[in-house]
C-alpha atoms as a PDB file:
ATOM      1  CA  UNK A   1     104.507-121.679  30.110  1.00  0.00           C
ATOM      2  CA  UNK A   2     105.383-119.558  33.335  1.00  0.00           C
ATOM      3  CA  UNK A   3     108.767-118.283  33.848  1.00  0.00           C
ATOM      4  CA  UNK A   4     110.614-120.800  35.836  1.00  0.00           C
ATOM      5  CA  UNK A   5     109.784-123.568  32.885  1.00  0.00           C
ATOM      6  CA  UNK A   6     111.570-120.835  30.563  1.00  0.00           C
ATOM      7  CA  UNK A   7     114.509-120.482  32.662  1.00  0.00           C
ATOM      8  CA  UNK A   8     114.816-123.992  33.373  1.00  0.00           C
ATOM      9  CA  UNK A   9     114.583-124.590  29.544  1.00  0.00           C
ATOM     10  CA  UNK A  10     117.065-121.864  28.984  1.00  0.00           C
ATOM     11  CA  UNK A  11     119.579-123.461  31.144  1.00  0.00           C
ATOM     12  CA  UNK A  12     119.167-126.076  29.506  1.00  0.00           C
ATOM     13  CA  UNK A  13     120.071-124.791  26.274  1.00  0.00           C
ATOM     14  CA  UNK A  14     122.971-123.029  27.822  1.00  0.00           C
ATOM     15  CA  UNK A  15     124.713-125.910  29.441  1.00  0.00           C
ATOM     16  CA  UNK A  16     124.198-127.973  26.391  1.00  0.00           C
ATOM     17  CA  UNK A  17     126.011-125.327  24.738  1.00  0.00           C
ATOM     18  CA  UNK A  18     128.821-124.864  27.154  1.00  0.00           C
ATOM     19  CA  UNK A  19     129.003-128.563  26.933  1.00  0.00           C
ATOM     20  CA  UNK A  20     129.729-128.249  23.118  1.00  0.00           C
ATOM     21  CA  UNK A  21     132.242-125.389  23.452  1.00  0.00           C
ATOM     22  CA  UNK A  22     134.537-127.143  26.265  1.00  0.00           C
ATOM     23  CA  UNK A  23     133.992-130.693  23.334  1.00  0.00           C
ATOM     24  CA  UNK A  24     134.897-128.430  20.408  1.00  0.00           C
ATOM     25  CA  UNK A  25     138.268-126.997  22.166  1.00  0.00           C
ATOM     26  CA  UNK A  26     139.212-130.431  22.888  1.00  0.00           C
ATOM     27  CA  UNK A  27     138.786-131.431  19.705  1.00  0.00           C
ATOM     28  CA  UNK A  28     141.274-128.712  18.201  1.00  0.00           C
ATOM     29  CA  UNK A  29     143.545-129.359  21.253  1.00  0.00           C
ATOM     30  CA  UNK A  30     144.044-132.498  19.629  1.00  0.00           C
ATOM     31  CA  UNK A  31     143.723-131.636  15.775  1.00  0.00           C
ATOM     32  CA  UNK A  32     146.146-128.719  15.995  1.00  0.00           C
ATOM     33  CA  UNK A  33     149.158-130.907  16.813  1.00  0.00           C
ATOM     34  CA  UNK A  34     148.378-133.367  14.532  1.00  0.00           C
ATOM     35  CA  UNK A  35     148.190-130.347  11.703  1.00  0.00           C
ATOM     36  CA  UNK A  36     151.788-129.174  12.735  1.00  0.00           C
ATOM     37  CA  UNK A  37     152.929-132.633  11.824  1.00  0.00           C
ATOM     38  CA  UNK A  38     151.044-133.111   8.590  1.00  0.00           C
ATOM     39  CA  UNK A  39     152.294-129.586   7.686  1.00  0.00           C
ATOM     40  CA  UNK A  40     156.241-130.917   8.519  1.00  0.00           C
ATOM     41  CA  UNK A  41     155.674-133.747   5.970  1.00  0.00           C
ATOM     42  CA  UNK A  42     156.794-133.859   2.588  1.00  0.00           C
ATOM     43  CA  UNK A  43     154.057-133.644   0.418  1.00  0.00           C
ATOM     44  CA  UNK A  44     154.488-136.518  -1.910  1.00  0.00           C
ATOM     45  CA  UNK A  45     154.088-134.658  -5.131  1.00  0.00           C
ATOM     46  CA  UNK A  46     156.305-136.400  -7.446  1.00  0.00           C
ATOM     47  CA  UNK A  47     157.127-135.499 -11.382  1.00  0.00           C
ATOM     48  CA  UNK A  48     155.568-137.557 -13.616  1.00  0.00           C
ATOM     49  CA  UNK A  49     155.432-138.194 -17.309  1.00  0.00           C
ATOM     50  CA  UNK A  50     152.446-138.232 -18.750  1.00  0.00           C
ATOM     51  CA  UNK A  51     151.707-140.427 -21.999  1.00  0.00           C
ATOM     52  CA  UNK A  52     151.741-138.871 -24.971  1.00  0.00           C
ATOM     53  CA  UNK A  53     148.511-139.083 -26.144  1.00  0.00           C
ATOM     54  CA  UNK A  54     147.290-137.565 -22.826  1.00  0.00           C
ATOM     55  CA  UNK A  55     149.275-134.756 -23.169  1.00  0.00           C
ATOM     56  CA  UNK A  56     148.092-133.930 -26.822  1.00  0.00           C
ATOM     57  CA  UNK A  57     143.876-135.222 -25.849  1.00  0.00           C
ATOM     58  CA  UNK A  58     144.013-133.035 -22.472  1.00  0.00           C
ATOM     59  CA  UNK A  59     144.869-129.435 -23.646  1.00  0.00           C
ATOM     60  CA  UNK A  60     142.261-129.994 -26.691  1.00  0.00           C
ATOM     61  CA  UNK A  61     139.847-130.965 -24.352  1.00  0.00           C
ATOM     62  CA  UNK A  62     140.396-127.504 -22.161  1.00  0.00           C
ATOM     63  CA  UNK A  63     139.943-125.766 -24.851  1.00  0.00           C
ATOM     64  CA  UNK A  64     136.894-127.323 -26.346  1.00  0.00           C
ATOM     65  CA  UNK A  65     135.853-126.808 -22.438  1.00  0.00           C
ATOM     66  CA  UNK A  66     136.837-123.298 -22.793  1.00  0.00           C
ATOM     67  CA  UNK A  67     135.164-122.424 -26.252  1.00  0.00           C
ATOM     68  CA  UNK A  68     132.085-123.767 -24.623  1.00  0.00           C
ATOM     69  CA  UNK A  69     132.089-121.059 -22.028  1.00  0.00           C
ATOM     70  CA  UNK A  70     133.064-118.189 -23.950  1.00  0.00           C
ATOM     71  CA  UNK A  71     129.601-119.226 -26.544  1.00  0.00           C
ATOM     72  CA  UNK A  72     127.570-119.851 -23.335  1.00  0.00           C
ATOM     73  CA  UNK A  73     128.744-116.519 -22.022  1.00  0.00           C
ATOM     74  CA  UNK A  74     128.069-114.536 -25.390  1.00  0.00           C
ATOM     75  CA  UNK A  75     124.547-116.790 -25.491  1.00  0.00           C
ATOM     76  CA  UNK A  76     123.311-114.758 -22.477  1.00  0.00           C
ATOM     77  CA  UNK A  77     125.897-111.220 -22.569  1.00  0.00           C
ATOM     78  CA  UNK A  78     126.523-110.996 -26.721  1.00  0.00           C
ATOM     79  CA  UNK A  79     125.247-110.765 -30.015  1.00  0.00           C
ATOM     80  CA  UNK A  80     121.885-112.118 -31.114  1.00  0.00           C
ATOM     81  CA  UNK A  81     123.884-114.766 -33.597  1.00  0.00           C
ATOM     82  CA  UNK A  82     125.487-116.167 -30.393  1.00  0.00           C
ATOM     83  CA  UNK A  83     122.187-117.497 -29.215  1.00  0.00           C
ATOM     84  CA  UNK A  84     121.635-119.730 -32.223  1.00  0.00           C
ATOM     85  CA  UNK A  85     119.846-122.281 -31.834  1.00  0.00           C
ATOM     86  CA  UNK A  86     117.973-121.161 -28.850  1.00  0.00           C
ATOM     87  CA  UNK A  87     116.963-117.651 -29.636  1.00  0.00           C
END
């Protein structure tokens, strides 16, 4: 390629990305307002009770999730017992 088809083809490239700088700020013109707003709004969050048995099956569950972590962490970190029955 000789150099004019390089700096044709590099003004190219640079307008396209001018275009997309001058698209992107007007995008955020128009987001930023709208992000004031949203932040001025109540949020919605609302107490709620739970049911019973949600409250009693959830924690159980986080810590079943929990004790799961703490073997797979002493399966690669720990003791050799940890690793049963891989290894």
């Amino acid at each position: 390629m000789s150099t004019a088809l390089w700096l044709l083809a590099l003004q190219g490239v640079l307008g396209a990305h001018a275009v997309m700088g001058i698209l992107y700020g007007a995008v955020l013109a128009h987001l930023l307002p709208e992000l004031q707003a949203w932040a001025a709004a109540p949020t919605g969050f609302a107490p709620w009770q739970a049911p019973a048995l949600l409250r009693w099956v959830m924690p159980l569950m986080a810590m079943g999730v929990l004790a799961s972590g703490v073997r797979d962490l002493g399966a690669v970190y720990g003791p050799r017992w940890c690793r049963f029955p891989w290894g």
